[in-house]
N, C-alpha and C. Protein backbone atom coordinates (compact mmCIF):
# COMPACT_ATOMS: atom_id res chain seq x y z
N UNK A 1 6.19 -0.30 3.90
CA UNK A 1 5.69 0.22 2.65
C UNK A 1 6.03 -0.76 1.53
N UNK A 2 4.82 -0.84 0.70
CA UNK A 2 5.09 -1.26 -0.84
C UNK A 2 5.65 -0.93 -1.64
N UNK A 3 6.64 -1.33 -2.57
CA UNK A 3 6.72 -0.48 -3.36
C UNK A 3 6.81 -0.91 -4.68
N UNK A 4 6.03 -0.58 -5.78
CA UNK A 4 5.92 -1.39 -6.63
C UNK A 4 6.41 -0.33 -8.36
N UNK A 5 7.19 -0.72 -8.97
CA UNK A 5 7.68 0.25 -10.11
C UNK A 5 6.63 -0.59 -11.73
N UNK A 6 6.50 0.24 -12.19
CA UNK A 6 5.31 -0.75 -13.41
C UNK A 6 5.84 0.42 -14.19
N UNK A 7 6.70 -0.74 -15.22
CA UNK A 7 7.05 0.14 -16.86
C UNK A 7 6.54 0.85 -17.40
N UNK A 8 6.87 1.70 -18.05
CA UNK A 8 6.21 2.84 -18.47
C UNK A 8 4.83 3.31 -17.67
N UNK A 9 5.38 3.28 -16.95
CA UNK A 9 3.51 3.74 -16.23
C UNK A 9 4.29 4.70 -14.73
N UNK A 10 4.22 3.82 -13.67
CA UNK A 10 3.70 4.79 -12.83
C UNK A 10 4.45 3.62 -11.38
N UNK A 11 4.85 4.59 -10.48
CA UNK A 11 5.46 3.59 -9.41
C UNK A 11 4.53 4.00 -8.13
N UNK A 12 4.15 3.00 -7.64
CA UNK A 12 3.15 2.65 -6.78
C UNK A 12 3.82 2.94 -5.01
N UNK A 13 3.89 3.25 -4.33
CA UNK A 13 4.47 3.44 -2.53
C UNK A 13 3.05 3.70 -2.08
N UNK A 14 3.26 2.23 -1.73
CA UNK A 14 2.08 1.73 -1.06
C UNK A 14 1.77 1.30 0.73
N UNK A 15 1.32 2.69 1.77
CA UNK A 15 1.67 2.39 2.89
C UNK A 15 -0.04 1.78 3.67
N UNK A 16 -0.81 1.69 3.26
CA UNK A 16 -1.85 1.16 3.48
C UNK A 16 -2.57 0.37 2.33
N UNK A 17 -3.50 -0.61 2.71
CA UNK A 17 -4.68 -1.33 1.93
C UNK A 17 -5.32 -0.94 2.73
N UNK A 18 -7.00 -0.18 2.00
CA UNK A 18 -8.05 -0.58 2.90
C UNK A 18 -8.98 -1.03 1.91
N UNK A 19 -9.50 -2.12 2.32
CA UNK A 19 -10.72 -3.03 1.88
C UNK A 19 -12.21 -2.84 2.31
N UNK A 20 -12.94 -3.05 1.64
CA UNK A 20 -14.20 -3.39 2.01
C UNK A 20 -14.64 -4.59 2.86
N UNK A 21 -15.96 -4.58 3.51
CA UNK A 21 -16.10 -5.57 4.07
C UNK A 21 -16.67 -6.61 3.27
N UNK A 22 -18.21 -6.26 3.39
CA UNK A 22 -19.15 -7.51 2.36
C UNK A 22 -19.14 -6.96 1.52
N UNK A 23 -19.18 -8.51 0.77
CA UNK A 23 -18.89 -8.86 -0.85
C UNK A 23 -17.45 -8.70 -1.38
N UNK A 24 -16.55 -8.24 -0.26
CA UNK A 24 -14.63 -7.76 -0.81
C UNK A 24 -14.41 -9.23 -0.02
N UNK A 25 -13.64 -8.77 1.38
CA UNK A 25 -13.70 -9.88 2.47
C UNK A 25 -14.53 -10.94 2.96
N UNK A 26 -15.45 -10.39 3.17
CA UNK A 26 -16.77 -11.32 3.40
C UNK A 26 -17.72 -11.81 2.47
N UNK A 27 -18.68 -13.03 2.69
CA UNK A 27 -19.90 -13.05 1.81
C UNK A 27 -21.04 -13.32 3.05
N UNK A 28 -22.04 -12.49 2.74
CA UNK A 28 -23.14 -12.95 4.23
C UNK A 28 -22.79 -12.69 5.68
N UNK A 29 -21.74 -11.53 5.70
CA UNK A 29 -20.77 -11.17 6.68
C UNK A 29 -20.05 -12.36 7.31
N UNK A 30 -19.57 -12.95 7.01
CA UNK A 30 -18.68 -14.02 7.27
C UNK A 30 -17.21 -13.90 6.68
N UNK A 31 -16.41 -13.46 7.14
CA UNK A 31 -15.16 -13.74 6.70
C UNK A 31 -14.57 -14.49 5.82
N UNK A 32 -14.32 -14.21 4.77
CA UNK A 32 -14.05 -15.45 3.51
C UNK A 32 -12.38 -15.90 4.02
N UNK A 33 -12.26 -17.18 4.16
CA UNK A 33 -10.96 -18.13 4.90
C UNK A 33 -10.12 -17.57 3.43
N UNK A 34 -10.15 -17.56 2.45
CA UNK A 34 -8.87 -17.58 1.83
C UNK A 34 -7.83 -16.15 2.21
N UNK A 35 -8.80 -14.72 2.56
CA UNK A 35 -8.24 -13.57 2.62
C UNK A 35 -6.96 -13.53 4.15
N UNK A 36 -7.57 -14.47 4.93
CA UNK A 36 -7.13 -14.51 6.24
C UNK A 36 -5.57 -14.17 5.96
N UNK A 37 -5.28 -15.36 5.65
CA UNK A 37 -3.87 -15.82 5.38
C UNK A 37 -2.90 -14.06 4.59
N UNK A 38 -3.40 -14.10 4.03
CA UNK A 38 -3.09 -13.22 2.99
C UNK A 38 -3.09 -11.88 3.93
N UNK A 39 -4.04 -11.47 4.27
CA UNK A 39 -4.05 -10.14 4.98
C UNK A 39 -2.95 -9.91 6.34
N UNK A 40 -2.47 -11.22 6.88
CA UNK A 40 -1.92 -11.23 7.74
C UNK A 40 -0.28 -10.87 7.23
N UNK A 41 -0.17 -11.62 6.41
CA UNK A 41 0.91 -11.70 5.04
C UNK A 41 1.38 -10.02 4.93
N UNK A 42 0.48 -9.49 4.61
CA UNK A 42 0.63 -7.66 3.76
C UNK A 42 0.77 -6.99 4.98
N UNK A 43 0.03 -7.63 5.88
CA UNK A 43 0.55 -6.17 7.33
C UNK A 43 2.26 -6.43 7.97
N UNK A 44 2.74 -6.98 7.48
CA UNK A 44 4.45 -6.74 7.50
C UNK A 44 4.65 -5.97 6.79
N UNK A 45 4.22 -5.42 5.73
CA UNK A 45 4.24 -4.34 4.83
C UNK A 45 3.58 -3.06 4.67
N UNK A 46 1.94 -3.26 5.20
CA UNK A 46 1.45 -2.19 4.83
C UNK A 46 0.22 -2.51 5.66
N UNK A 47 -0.41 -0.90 6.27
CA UNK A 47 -1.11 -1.40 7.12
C UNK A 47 -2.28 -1.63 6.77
N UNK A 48 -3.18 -2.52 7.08
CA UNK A 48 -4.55 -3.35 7.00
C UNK A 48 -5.75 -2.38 7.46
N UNK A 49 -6.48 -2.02 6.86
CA UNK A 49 -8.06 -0.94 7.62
C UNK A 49 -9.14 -1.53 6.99
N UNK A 50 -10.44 -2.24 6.84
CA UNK A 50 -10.97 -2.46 6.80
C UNK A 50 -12.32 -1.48 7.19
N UNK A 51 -13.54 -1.04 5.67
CA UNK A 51 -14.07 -0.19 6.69
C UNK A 51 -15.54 -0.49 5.45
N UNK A 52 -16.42 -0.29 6.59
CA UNK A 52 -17.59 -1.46 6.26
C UNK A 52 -18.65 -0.26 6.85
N UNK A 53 -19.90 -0.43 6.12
CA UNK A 53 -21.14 -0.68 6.85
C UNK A 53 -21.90 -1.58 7.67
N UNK A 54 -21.02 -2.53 7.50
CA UNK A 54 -21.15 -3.71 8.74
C UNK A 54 -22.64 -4.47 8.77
N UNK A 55 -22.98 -4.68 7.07
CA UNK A 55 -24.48 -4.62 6.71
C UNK A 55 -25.16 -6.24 8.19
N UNK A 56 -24.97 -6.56 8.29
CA UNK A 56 -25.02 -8.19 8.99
C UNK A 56 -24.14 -8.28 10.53
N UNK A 57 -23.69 -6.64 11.40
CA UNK A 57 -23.39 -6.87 12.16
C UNK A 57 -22.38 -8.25 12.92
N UNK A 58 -21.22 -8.32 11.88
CA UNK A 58 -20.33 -9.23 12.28
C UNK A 58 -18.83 -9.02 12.17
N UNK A 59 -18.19 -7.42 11.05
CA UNK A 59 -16.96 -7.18 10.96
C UNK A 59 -16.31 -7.30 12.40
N UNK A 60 -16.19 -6.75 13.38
CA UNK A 60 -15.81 -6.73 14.28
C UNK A 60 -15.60 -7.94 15.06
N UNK A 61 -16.55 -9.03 15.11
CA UNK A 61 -15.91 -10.68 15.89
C UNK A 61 -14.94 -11.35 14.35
N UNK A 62 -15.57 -11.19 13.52
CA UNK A 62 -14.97 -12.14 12.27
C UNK A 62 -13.82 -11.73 12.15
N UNK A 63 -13.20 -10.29 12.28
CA UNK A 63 -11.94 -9.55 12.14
C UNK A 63 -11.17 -9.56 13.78
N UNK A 64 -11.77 -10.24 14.12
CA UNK A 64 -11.04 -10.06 15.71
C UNK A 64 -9.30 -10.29 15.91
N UNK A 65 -9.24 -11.57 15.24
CA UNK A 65 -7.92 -12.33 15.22
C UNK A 65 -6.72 -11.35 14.00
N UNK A 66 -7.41 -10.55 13.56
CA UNK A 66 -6.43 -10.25 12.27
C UNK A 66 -5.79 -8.71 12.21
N UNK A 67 -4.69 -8.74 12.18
CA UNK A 67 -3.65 -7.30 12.16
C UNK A 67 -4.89 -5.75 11.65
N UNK A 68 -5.74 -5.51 11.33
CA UNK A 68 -6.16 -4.61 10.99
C UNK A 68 -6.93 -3.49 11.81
N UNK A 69 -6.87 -2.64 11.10
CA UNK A 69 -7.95 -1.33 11.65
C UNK A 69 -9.31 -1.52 11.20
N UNK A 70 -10.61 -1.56 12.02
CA UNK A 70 -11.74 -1.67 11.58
C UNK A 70 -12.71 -0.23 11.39
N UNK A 71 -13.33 -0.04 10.04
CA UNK A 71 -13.67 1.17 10.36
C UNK A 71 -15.29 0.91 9.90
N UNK A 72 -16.13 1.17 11.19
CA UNK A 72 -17.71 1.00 10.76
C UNK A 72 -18.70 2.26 10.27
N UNK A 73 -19.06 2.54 8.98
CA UNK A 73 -19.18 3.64 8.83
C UNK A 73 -20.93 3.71 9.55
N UNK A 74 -21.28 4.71 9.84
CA UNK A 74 -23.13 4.51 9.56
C UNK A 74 -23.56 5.02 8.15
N UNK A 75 -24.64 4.96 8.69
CA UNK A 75 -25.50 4.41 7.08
C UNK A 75 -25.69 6.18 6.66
N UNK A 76 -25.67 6.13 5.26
CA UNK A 76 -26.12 7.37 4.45
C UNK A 76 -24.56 7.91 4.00
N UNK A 77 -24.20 8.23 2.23
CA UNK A 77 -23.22 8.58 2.28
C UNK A 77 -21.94 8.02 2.67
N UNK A 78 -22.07 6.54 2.01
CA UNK A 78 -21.01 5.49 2.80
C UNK A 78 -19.99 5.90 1.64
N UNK A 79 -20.35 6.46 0.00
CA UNK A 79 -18.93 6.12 -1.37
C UNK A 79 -18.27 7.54 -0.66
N UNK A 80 -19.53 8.33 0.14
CA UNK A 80 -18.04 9.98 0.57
C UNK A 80 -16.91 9.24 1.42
N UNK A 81 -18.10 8.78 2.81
CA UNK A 81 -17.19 8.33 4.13
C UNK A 81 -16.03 7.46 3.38
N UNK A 82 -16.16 6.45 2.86
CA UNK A 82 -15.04 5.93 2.36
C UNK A 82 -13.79 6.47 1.33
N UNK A 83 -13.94 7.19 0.77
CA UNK A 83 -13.28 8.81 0.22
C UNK A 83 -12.61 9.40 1.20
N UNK A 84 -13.77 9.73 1.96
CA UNK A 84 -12.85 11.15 2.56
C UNK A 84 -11.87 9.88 4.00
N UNK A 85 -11.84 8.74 4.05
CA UNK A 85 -11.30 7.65 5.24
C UNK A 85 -9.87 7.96 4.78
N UNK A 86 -9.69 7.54 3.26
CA UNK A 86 -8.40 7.48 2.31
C UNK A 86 -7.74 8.53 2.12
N UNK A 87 -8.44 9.66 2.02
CA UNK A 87 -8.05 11.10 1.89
C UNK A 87 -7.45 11.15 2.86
N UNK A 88 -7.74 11.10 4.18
CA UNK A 88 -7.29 11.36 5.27
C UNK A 88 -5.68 10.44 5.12
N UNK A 89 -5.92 9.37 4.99
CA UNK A 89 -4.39 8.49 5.07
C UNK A 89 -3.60 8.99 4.06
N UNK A 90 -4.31 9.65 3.17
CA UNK A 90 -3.63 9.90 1.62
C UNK A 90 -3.27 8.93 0.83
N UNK A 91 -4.55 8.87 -0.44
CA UNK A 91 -4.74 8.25 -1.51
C UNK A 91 -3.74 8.29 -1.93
N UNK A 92 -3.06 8.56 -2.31
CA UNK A 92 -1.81 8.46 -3.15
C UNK A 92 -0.69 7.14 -2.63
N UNK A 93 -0.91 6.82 -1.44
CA UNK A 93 -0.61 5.61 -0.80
C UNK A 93 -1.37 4.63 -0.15
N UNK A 94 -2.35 4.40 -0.99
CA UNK A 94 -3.38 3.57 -0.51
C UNK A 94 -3.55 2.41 -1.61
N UNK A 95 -3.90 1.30 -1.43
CA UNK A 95 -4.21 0.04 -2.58
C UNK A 95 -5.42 -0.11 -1.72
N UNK A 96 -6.74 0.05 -2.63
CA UNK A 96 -7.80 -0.22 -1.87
C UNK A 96 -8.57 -1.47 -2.82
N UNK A 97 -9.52 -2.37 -1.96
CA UNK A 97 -10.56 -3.39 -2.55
C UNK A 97 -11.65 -3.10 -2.44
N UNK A 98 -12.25 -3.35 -3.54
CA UNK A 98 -13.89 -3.47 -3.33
C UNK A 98 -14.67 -3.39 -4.56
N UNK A 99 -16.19 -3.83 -4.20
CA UNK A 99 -17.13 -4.15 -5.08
C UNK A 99 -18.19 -3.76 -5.35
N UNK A 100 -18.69 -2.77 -4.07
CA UNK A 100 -19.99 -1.96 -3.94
C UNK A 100 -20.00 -0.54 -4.56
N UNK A 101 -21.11 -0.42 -5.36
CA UNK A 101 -21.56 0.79 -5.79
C UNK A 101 -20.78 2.32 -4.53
N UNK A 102 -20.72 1.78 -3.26
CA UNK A 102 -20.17 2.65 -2.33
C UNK A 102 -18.93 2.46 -2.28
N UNK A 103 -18.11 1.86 -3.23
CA UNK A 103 -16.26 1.98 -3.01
C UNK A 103 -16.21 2.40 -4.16
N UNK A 104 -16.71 2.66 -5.23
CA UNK A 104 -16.59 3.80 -6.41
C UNK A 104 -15.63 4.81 -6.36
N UNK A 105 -15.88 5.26 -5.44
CA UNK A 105 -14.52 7.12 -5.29
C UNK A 105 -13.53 6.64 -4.51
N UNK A 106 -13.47 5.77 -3.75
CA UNK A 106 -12.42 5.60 -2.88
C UNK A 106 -11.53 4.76 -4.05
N UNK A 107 -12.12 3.60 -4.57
CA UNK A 107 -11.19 3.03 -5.29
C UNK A 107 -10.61 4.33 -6.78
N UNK A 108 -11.60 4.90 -6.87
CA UNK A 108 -10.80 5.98 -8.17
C UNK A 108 -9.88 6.60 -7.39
N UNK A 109 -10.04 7.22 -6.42
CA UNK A 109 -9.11 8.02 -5.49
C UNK A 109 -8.10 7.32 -5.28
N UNK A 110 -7.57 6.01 -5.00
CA UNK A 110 -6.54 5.18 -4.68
C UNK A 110 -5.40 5.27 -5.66
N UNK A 111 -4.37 4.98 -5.15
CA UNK A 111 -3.26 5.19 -6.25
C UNK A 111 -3.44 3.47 -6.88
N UNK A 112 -3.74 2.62 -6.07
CA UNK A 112 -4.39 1.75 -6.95
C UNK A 112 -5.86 1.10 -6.36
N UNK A 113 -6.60 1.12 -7.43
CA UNK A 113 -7.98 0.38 -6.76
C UNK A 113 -7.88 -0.72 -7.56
N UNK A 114 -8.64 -1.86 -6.84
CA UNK A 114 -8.94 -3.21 -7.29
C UNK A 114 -10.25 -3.35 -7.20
N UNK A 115 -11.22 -4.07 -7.68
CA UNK A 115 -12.33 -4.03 -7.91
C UNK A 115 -12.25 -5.92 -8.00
N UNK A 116 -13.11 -6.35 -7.33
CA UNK A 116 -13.35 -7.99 -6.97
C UNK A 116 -14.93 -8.03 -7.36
N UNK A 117 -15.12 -9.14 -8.31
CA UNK A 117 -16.26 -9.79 -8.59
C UNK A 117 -16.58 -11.17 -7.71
N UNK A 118 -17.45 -11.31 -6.97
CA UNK A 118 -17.60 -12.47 -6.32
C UNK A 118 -19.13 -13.04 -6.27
N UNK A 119 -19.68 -13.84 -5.21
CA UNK A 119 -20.98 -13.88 -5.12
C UNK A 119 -21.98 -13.30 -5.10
N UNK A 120 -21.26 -12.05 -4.45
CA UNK A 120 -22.28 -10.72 -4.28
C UNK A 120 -22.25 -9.99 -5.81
N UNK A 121 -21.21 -10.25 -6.77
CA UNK A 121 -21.32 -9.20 -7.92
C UNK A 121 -20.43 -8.04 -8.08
N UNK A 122 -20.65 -7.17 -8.85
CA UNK A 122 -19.81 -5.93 -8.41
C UNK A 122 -20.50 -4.55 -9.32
N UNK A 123 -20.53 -3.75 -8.82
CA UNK A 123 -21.41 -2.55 -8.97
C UNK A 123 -20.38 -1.97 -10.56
N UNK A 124 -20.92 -1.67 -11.71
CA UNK A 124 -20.46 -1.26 -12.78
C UNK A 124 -19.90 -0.39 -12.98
N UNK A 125 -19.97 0.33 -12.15
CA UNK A 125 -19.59 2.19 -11.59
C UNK A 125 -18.02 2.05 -11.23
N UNK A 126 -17.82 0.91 -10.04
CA UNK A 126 -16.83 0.28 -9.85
C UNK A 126 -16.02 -0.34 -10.30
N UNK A 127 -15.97 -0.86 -11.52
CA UNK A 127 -15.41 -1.64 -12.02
C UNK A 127 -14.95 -0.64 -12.72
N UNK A 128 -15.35 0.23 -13.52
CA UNK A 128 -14.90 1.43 -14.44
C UNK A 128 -13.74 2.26 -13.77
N UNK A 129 -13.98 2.32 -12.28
CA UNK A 129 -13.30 3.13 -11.00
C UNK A 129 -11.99 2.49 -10.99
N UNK A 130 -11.79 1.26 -10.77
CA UNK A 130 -11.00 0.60 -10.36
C UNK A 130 -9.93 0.02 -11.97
N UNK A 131 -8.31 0.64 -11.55
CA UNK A 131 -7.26 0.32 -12.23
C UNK A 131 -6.92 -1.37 -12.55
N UNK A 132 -7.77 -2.39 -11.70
CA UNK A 132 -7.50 -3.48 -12.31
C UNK A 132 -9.00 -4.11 -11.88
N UNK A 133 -9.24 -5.39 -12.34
CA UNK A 133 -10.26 -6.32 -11.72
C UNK A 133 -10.26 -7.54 -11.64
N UNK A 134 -10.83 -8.11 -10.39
CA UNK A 134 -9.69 -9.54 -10.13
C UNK A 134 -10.98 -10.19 -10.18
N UNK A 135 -10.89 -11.72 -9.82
CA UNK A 135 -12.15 -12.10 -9.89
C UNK A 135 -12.49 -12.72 -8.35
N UNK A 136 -12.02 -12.47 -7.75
CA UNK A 136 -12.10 -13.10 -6.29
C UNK A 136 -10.77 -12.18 -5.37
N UNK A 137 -11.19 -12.58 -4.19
CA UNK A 137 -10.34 -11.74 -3.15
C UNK A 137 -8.68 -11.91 -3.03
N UNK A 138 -9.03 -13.14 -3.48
CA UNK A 138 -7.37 -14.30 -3.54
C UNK A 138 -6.81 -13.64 -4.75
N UNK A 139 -7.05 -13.40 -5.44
CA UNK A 139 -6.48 -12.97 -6.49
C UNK A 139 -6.14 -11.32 -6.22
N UNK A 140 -7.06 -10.57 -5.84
CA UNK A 140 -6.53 -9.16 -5.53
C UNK A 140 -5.33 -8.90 -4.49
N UNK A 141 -5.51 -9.67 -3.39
CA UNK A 141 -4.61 -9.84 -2.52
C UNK A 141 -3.12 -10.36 -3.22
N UNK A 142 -3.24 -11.08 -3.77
CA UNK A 142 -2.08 -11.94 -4.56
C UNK A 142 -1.05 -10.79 -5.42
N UNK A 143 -2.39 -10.30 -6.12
CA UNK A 143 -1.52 -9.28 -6.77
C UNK A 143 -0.65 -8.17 -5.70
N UNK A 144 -0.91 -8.12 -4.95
CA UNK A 144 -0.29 -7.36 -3.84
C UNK A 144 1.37 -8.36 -3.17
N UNK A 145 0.98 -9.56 -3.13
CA UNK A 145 1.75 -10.26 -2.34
C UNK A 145 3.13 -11.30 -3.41
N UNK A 146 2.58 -11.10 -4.75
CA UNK A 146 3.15 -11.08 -5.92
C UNK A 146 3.02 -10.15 -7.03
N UNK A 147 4.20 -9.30 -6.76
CA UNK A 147 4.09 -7.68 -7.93
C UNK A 147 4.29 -8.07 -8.79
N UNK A 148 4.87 -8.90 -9.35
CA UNK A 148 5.10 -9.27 -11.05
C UNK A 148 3.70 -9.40 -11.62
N UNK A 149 2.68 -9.97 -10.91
CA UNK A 149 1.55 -9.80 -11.26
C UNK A 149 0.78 -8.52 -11.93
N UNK A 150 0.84 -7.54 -10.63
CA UNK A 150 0.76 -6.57 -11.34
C UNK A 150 1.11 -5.59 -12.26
N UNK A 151 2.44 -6.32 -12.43
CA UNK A 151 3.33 -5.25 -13.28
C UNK A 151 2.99 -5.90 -14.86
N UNK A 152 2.69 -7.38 -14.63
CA UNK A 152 2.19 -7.69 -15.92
C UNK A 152 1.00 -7.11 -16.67
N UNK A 153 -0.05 -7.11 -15.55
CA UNK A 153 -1.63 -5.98 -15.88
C UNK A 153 -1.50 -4.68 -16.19
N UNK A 154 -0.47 -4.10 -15.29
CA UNK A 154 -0.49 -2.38 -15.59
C UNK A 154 0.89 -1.62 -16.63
N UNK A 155 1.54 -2.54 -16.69
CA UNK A 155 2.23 -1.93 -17.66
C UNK A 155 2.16 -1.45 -19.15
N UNK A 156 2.92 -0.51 -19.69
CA UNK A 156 2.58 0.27 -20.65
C UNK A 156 3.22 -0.54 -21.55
């Protein structure tokens, strides 16, 4: 577990991340190389789930090598499925990523959401959802893997 205390605000016990696939992790379903490192990094700490619509049929070989849980939703109702994924682990200990119009509730639901702008963009809905916004994956991750970071963004 994480555990992260932010002044005047709010202390974070953090026993999962779950991320998005494309446009969070991936671009063009391809695994973006900088997250690798990093994700491998946080599962000594907290466990890794990954859970995708799998738009490009590739989460599953690209994620092969890496500590995580893969979760492929089907199509229709992907911002519930990803909601009710977290609910189940309990939001309240979850740090989730993402950028799609469909990680909207999961990231509000998170005790912290991050919201990543990248090639793909990021849905506006989301960005509003999400307690911080990074501009790339390296950076959301970071803030995880260096808390002073975040304690600098969220504090009161």
């Amino acid at each position: 577990m994480l555990e992260i205390v932010i002044p005047g605000a709010e202390t974070f016990h953090l026993e999962h991340l779950v991320a998005d696939y494309n446009g969070t992790l991936a671009c063009d379903g391809r695994l973006l190389p900088e997250s690798v490192d990093a994700i491998r990094r946080l599962s000594g700490t907290m466990n890794i789930h990954v859970i995708t619509a799998d738009t490009f049929g590739q989460a599953r070989k690209e994620l092969a090598s890496l500590p995580c849980e893969i979760a492929i939703l089907p199509p229709g109702n992907q911002s519930r499925a990803k909601l009710a994924y977290i609910e189940k682990l309990g939001s309240s200990h979850c740090a989730c990523i993402g950028n799609g119009r469909n990680d909207r509730r999961m990231l509000a639901a998170a005790a912290l959401g991050i919201a990543v702008v990248q090639r793909e963009g990021a849905a506006m809905e989301t960005l509003s959802a999400a307690k911080v916004v990074c501009p790339d994956i390296r950076a959301a991750l970071e803030l995880l893997l260096n808390p002073k970071r975040l304690i600098a963004t969220l504090r009161d």
